[in-house]
Each structure stands twice: as structure tokens, then as C-alpha cells.
PDB file of N, CA and C in Angstrom:
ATOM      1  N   UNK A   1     100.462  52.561  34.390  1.00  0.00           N
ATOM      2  CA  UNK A   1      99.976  53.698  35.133  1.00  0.00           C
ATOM      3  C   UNK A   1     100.142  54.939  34.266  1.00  0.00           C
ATOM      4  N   UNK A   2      99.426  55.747  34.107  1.00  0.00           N
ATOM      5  CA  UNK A   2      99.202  57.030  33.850  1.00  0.00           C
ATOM      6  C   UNK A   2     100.285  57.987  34.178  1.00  0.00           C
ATOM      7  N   UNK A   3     101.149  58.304  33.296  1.00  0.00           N
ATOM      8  CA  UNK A   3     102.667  58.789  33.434  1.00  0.00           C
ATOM      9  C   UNK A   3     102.053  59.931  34.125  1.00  0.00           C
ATOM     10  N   UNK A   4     101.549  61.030  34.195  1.00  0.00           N
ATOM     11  CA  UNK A   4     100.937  62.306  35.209  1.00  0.00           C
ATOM     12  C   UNK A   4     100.709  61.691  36.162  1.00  0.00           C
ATOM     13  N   UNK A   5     100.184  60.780  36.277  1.00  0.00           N
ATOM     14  CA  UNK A   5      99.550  60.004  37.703  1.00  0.00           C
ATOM     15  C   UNK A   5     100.980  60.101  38.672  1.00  0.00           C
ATOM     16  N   UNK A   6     101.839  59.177  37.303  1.00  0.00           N
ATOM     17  CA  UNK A   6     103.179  58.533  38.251  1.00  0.00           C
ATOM     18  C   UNK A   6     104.235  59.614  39.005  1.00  0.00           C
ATOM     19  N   UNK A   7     104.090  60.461  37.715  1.00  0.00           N
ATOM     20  CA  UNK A   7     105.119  61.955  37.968  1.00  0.00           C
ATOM     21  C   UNK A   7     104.456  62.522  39.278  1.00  0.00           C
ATOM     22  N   UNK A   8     103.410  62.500  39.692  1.00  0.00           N
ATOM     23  CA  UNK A   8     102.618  63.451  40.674  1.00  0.00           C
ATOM     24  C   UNK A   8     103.184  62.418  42.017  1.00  0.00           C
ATOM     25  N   UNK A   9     102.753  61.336  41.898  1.00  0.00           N
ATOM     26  CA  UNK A   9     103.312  60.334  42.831  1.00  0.00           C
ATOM     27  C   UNK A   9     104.638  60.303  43.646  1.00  0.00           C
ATOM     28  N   UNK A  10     105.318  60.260  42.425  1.00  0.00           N
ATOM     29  CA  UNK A  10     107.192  60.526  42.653  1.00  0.00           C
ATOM     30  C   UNK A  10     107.203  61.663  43.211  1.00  0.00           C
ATOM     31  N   UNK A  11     106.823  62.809  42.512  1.00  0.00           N
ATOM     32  CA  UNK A  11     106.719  64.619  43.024  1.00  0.00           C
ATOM     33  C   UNK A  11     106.176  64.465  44.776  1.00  0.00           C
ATOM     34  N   UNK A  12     105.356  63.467  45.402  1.00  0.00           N
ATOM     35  CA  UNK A  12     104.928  63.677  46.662  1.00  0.00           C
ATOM     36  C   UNK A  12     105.881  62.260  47.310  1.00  0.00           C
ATOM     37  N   UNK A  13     107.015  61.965  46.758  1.00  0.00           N
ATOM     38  CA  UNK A  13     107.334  60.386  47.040  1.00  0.00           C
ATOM     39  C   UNK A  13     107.829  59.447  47.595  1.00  0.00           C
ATOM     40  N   UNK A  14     106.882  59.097  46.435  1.00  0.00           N
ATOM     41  CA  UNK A  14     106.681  57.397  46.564  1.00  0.00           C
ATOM     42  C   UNK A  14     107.288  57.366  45.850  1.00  0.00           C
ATOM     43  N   UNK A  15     108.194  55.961  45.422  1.00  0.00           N
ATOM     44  CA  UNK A  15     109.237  54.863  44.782  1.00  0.00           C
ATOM     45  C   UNK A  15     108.199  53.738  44.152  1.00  0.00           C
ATOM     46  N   UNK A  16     108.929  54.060  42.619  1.00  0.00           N
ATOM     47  CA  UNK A  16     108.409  53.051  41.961  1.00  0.00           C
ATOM     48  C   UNK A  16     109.160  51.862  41.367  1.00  0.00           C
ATOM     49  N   UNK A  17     108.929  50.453  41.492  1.00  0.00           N
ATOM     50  CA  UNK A  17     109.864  50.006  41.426  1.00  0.00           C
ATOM     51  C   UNK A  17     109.433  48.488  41.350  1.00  0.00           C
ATOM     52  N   UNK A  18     110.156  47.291  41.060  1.00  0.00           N
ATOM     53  CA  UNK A  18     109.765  46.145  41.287  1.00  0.00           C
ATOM     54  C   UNK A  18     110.551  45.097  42.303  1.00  0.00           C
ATOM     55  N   UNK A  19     109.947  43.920  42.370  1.00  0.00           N
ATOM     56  CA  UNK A  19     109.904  43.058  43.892  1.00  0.00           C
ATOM     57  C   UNK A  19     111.359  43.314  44.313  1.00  0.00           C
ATOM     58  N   UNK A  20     111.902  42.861  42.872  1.00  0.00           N
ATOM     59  CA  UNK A  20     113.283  43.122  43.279  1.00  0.00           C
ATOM     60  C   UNK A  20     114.085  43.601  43.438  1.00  0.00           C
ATOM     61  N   UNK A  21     113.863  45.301  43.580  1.00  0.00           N
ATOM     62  CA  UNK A  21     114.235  46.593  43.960  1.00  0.00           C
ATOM     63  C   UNK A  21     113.669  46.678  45.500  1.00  0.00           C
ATOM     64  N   UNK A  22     112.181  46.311  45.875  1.00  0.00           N
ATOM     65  CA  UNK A  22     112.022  46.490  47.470  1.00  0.00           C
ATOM     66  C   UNK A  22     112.697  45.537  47.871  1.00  0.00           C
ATOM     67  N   UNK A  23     112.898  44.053  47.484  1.00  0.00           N
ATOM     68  CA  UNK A  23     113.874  43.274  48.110  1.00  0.00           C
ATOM     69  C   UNK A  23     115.146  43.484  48.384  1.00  0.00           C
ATOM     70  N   UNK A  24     115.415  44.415  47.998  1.00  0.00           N
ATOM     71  CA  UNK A  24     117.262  43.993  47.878  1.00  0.00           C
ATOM     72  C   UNK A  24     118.093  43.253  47.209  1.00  0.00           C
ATOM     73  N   UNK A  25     117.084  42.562  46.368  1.00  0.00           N
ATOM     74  CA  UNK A  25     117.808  41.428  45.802  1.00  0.00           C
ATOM     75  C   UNK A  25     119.337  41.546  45.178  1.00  0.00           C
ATOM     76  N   UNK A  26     120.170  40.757  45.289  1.00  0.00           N
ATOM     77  CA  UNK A  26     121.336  40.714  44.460  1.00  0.00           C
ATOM     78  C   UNK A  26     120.803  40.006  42.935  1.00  0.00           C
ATOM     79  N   UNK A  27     121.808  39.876  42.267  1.00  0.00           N
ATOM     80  CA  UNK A  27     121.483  39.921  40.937  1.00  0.00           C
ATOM     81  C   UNK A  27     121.224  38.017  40.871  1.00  0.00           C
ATOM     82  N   UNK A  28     122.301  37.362  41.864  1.00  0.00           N
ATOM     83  CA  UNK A  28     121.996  36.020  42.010  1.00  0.00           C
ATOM     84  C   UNK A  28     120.901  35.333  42.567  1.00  0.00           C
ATOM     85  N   UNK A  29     120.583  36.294  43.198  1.00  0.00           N
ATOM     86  CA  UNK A  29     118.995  35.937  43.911  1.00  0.00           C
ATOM     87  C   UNK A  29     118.258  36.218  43.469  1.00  0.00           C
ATOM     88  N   UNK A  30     118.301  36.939  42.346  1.00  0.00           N
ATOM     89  CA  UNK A  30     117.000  37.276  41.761  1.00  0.00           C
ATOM     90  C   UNK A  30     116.862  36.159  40.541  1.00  0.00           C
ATOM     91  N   UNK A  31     117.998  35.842  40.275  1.00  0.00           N
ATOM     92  CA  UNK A  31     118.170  35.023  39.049  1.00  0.00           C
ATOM     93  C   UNK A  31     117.783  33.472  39.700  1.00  0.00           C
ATOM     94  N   UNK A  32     117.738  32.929  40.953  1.00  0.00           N
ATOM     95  CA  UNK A  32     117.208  31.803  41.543  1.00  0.00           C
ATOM     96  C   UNK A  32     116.015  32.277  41.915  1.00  0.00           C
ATOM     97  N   UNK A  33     115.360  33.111  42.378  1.00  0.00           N
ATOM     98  CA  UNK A  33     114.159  33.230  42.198  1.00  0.00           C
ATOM     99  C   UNK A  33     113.118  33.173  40.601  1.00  0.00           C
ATOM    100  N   UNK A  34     113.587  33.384  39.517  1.00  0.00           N
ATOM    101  CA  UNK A  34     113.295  33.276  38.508  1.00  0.00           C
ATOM    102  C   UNK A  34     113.135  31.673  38.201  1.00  0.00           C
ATOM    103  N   UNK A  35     114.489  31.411  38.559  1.00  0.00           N
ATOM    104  CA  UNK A  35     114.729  29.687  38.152  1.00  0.00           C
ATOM    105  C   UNK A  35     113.301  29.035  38.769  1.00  0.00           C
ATOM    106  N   UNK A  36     113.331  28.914  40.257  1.00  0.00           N
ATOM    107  CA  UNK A  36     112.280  29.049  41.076  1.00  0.00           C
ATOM    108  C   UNK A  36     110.907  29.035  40.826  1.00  0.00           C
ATOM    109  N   UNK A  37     111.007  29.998  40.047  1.00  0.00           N
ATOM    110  CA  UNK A  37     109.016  30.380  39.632  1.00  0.00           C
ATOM    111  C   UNK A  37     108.946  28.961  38.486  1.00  0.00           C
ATOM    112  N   UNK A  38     110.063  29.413  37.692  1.00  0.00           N
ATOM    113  CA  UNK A  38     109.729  28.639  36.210  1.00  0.00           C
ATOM    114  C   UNK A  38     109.749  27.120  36.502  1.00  0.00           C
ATOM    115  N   UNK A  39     110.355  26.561  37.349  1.00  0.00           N
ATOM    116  CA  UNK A  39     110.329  25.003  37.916  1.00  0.00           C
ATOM    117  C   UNK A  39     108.892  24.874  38.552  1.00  0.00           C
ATOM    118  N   UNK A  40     108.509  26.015  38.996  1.00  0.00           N
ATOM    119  CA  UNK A  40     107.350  25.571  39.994  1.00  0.00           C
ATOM    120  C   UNK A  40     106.046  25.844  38.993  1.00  0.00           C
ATOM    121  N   UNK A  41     106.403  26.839  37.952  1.00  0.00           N
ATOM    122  CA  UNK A  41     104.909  26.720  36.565  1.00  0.00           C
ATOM    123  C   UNK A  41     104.961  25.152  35.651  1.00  0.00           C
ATOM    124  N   UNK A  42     106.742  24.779  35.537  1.00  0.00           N
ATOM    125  CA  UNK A  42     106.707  23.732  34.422  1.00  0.00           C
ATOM    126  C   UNK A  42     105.943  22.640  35.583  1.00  0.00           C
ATOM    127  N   UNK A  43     106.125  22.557  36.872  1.00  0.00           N
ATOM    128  CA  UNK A  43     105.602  21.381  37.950  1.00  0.00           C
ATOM    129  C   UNK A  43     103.990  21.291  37.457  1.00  0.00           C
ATOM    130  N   UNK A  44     103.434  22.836  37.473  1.00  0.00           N
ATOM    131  CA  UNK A  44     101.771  23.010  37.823  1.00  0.00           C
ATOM    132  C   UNK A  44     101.479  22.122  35.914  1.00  0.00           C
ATOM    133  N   UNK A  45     102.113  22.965  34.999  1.00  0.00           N
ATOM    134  CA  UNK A  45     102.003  22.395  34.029  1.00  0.00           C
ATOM    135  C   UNK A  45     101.796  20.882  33.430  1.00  0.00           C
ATOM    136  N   UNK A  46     103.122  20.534  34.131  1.00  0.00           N
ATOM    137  CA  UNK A  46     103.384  18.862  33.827  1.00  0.00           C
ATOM    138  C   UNK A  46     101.871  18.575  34.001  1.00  0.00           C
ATOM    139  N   UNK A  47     101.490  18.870  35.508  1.00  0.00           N
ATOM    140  CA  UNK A  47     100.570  18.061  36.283  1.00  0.00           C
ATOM    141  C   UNK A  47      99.504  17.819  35.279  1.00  0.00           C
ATOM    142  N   UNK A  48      99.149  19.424  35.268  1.00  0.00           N
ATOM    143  CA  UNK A  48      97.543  19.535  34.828  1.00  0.00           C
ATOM    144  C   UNK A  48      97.595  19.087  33.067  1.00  0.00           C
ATOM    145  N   UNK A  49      98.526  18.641  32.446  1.00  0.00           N
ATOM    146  CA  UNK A  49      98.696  18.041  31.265  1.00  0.00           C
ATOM    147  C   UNK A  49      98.131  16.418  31.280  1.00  0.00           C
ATOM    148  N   UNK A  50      98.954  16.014  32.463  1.00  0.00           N
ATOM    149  CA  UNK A  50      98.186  14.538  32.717  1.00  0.00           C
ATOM    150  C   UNK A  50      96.573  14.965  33.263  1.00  0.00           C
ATOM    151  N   UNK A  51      96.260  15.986  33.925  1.00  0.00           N
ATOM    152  CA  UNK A  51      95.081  15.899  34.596  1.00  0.00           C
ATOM    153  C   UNK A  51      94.624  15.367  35.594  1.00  0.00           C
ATOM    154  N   UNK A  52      95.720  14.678  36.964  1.00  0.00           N
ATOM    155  CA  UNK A  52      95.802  14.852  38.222  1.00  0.00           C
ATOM    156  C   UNK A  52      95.260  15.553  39.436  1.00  0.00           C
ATOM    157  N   UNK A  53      94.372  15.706  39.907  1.00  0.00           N
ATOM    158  CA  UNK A  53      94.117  16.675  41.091  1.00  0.00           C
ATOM    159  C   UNK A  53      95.489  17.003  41.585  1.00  0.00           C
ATOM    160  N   UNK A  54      95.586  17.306  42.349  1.00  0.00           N
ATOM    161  CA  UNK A  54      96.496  18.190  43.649  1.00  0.00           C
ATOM    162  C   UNK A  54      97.175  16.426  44.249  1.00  0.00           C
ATOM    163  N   UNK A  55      95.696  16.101  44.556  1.00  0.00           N
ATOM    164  CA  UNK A  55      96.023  15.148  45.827  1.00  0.00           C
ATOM    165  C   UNK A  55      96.305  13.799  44.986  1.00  0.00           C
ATOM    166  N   UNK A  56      95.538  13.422  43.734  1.00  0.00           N
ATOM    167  CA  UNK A  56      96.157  12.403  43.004  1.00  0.00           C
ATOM    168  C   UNK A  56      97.888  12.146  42.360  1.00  0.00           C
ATOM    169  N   UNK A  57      98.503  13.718  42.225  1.00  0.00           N
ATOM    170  CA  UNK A  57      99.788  14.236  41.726  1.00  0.00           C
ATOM    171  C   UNK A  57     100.459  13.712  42.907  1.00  0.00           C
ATOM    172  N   UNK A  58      99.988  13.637  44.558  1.00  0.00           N
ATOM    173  CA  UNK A  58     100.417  13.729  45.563  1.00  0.00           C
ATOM    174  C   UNK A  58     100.842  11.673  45.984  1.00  0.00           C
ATOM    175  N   UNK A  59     100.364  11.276  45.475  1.00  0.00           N
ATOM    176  CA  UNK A  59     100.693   9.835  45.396  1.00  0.00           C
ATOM    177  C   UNK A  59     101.516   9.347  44.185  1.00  0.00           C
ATOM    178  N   UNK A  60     101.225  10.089  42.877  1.00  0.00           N
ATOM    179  CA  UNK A  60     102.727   9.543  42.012  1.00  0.00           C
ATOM    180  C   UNK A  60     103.753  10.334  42.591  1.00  0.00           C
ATOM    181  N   UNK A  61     103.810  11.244  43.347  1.00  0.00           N
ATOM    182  CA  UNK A  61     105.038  11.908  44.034  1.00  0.00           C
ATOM    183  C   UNK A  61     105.270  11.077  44.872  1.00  0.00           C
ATOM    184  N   UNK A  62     104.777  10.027  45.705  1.00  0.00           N
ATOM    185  CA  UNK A  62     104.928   9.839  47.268  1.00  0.00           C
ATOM    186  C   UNK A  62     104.964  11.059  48.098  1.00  0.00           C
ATOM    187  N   UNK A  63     104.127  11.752  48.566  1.00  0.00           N
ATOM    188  CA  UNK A  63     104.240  12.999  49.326  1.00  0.00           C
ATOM    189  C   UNK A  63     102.566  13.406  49.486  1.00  0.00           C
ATOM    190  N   UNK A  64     102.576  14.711  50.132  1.00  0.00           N
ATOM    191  CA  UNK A  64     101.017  15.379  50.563  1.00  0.00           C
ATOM    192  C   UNK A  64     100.466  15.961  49.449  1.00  0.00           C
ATOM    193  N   UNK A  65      99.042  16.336  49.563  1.00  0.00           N
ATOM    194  CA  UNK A  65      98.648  17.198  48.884  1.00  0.00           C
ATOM    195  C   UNK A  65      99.269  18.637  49.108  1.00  0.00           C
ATOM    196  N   UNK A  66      99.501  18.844  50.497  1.00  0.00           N
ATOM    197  CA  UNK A  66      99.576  20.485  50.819  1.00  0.00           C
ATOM    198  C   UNK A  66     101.934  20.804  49.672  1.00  0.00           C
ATOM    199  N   UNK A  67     101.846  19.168  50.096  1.00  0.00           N
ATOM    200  CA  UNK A  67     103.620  19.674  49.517  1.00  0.00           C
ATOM    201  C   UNK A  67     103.549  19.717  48.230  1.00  0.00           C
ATOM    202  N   UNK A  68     102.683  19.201  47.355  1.00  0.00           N
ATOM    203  CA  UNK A  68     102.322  19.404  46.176  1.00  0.00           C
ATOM    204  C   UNK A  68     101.878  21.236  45.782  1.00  0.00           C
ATOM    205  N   UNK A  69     100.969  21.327  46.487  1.00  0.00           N
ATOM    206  CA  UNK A  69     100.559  22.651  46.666  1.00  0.00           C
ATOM    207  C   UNK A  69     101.889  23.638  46.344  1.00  0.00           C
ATOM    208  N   UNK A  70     102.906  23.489  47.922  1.00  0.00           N
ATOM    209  CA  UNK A  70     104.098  24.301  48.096  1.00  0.00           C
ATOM    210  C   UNK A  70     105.110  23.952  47.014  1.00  0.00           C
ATOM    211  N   UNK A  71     105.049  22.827  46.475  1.00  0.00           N
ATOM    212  CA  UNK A  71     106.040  22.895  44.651  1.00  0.00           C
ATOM    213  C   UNK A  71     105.499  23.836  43.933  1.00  0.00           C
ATOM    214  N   UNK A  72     104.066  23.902  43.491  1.00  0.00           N
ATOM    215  CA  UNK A  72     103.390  24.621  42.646  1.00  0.00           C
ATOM    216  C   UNK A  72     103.668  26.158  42.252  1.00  0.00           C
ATOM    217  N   UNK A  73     103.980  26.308  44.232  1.00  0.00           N
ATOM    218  CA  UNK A  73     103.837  28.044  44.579  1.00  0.00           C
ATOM    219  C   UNK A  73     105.331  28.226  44.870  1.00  0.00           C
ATOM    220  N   UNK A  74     106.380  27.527  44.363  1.00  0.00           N
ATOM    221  CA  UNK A  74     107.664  28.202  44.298  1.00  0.00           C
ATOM    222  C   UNK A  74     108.229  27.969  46.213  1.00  0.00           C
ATOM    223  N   UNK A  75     107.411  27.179  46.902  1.00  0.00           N
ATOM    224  CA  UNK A  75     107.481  28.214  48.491  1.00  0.00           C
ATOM    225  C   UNK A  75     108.909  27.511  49.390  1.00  0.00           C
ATOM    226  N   UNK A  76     109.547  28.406  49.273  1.00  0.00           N
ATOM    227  CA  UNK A  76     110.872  28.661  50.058  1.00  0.00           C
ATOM    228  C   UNK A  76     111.215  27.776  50.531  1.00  0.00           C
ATOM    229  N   UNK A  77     110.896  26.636  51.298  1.00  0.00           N
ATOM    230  CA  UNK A  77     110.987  25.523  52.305  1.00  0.00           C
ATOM    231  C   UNK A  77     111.232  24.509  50.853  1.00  0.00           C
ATOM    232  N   UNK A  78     111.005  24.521  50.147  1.00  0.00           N
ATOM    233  CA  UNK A  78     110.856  23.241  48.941  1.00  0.00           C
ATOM    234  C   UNK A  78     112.103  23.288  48.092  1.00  0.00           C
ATOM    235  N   UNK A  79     112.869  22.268  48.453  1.00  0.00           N
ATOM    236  CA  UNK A  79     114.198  22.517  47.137  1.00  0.00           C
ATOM    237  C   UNK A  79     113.646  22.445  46.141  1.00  0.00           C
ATOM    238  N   UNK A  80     115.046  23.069  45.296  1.00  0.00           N
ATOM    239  CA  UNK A  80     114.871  22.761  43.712  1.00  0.00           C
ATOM    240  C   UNK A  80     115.497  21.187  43.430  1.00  0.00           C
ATOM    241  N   UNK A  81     115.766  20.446  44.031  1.00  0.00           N
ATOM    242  CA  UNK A  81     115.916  19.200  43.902  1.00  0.00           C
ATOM    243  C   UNK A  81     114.671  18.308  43.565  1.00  0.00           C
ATOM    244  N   UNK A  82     113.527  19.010  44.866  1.00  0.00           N
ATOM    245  CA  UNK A  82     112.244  18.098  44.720  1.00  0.00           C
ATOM    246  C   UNK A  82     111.424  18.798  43.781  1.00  0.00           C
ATOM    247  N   UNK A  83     111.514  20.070  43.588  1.00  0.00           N
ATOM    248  CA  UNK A  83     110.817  20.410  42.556  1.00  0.00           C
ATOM    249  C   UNK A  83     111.486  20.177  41.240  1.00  0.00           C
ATOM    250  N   UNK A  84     112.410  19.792  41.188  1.00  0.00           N
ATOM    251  CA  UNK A  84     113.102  19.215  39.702  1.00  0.00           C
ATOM    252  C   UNK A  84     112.525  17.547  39.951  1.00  0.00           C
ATOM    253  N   UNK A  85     112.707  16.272  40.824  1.00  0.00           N
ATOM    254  CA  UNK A  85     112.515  15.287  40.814  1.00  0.00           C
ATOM    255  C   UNK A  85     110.583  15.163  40.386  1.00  0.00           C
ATOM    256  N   UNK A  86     109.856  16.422  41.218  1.00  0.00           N
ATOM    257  CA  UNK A  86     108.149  16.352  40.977  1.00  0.00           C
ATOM    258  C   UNK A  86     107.945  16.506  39.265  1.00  0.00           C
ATOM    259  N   UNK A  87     108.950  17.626  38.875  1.00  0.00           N
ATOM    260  CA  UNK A  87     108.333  17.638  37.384  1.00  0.00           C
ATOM    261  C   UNK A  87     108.996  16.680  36.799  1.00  0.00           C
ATOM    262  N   UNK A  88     110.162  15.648  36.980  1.00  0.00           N
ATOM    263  CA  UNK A  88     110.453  14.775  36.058  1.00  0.00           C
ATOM    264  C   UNK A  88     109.146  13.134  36.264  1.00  0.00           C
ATOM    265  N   UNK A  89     108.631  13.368  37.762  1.00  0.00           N
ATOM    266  CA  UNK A  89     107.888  11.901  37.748  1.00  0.00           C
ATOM    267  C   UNK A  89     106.294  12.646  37.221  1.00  0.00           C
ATOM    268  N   UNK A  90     106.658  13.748  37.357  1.00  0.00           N
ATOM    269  CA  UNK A  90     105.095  14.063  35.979  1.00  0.00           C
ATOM    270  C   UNK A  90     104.920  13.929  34.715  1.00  0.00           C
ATOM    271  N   UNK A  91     106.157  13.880  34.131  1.00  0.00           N
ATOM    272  CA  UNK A  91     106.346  13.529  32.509  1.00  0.00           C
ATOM    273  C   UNK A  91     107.223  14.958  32.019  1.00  0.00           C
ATOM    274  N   UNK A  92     107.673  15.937  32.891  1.00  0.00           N
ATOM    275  CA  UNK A  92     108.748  16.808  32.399  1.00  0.00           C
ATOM    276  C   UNK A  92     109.485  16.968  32.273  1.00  0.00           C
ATOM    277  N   UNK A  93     110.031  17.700  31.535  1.00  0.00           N
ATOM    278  CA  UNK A  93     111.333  17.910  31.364  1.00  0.00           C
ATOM    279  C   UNK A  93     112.582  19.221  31.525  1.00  0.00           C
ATOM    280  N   UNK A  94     113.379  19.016  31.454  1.00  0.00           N
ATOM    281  CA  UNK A  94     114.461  20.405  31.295  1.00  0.00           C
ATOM    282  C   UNK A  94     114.127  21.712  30.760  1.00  0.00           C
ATOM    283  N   UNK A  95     113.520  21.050  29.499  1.00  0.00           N
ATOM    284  CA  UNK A  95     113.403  22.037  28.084  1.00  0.00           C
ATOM    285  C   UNK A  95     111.646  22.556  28.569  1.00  0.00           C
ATOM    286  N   UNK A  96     110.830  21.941  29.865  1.00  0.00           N
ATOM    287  CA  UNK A  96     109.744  22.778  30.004  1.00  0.00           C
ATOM    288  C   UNK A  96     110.485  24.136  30.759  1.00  0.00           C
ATOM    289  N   UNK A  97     111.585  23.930  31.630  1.00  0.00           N
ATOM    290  CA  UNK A  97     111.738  24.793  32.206  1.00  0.00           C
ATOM    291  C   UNK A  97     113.059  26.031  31.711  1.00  0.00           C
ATOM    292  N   UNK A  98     113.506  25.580  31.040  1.00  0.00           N
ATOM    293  CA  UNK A  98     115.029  26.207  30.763  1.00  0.00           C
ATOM    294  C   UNK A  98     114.285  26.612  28.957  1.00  0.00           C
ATOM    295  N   UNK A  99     113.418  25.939  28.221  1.00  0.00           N
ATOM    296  CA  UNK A  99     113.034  26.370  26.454  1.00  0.00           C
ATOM    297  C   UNK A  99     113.466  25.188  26.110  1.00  0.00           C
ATOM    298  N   UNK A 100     113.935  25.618  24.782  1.00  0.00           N
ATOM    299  CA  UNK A 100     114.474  24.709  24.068  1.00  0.00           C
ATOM    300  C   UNK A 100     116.177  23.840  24.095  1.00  0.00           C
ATOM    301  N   UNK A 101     116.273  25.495  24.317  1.00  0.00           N
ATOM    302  CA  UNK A 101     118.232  25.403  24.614  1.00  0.00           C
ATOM    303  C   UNK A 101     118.204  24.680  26.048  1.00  0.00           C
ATOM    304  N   UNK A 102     118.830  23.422  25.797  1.00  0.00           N
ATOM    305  CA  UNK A 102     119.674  23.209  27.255  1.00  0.00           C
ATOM    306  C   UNK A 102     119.613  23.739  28.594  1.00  0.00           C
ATOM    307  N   UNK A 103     119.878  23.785  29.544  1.00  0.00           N
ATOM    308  CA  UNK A 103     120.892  24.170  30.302  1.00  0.00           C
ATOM    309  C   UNK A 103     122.167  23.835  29.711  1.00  0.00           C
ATOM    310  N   UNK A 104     123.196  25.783  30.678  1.00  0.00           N
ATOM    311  CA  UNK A 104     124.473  25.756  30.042  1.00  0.00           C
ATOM    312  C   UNK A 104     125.374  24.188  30.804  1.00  0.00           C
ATOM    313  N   UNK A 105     126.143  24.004  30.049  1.00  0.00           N
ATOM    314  CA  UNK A 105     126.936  22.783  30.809  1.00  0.00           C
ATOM    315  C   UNK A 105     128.315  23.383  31.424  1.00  0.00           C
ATOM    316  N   UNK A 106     128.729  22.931  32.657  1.00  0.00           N
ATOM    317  CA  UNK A 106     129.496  23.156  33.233  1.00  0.00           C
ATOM    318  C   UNK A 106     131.273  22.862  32.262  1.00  0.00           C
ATOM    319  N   UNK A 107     131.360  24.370  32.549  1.00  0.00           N
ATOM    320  CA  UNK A 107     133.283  24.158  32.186  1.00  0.00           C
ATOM    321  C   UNK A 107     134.048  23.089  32.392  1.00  0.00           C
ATOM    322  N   UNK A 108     134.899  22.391  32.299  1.00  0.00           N
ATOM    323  CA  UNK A 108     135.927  21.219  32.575  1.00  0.00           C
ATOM    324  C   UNK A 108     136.997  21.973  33.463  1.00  0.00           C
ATOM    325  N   UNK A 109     137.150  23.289  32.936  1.00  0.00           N
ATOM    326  CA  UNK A 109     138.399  23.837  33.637  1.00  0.00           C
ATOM    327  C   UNK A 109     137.660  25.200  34.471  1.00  0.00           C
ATOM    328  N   UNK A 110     136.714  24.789  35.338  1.00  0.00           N
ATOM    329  CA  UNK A 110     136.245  26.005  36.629  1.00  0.00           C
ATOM    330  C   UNK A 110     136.930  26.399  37.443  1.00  0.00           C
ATOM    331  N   UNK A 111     137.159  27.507  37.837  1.00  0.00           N
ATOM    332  CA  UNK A 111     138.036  28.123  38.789  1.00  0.00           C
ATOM    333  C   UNK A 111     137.387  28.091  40.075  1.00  0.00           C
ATOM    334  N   UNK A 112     137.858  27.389  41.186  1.00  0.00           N
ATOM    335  CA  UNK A 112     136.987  27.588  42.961  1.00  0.00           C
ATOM    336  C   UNK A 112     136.512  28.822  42.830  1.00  0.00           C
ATOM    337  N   UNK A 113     135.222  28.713  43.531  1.00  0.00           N
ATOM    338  CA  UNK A 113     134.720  30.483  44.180  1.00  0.00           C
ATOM    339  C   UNK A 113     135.689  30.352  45.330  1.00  0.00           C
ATOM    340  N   UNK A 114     135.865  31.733  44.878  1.00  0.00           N
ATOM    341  CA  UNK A 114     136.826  32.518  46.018  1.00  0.00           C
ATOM    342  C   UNK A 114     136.018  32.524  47.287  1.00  0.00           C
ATOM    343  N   UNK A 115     136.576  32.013  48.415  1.00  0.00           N
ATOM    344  CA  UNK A 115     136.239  32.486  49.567  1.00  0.00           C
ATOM    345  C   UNK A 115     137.165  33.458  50.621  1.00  0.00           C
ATOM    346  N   UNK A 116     136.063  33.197  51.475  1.00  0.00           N
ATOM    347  CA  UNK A 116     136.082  34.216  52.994  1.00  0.00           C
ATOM    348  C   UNK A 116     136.441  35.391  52.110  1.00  0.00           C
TER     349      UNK A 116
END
């Protein structure tokens, strides 16, 4: 945007800002929403690499076309369990979603989250 544009904007304002400034997000939620997107592009990816429709992807899954759909689009109702299990029976992997590096591996010596 046109920094005069924006300054004039703010000057009468309006807030400029991104999703995760109108959300509220905490810093952990924003960071599973990220995880989130990128599981649900490496899913669309895997797919359309083999070249699957929607509804053909939807039978090597065992599942619908429309739940295929809702992996694709990240959508709230869909773990990251099944969207991790959809991109591994598509031919993906970790490294579509995390790069090259790994995921970090868990400490041996973790401290409990503190509760209440």
C-alpha cells in the first residue's frame, strides 16, 4: 500500500495489521496455525504430484471427497494426525513439511508443563 495512502488511513483510524494481530493469537497458536497451513499445502502437493482427483485421493485415504477437500484447506475439525497420516499414504513426507532439517527431537530430560 501506498505509505500516504496508509499514513492518511491510520491519521482517520484504522489499524493495520495481520490475521494474527486481529486474532489475538498467542505466539503458540499462531505457530500451530502455521504448522497447519504447511501440512495441509505438503497434503494438496503430495496429491497433485501423483495426479489424483479430489475424489480418487479420497479412496487411497479411505475417506470422502469433501474430507479430502477439508485436509487440503487446513479446516479446524481435521487433526494434524489425519492430515499427517493423508500426506504419508500420498507418498510424503516430514521434510515436505518441516524442509530439509528434521523435526526438532524431543529432550530425554523434559521438565512437566506446569499446571493450574
Amino acid at each position: 500500500m501506498d505509505p500516504k495512502k496508509q499514513a492518511a488511513l491510520e491519521a482517520a483510524g484504522y489499524v493495520f495489521g495481520d490475521a494474527e494481530d486481529f486474532l489475538e493469537l498467542t505466539e503458540e497458536e499462531s505457530r500451530l496455525v502455521d504448522i497447519r497451513l504447511a501440512v495441509s499445502r505438503a497434503v494438496r502437493n503430495a496429491r497433485l504430484a501423483r495426479n489424483p482427483t479430489q475424489a480418487q485421493a479420497a479412496k487411497i485415504l479411505n475417506t470422502s471427497q469433501p474430507k479430502v477437500s477439508k485436509i487440503e484447506s487446513a479446516a479446524a475439525e481435521v487433526s494434524l494426525d489425519l492430515m499427517f497420516r493423508s500426506l504419508f499414504a500420498l507418498g510424503g513426507n516430514a521434510a515436505d513439511v518441516f524442509g530439509s532439517a528434521p523435526p526438532p527431537k524431543r529432550s530425554p530430560k523434559r521438565k512437566p508443563l506446569a499446571t493450574g
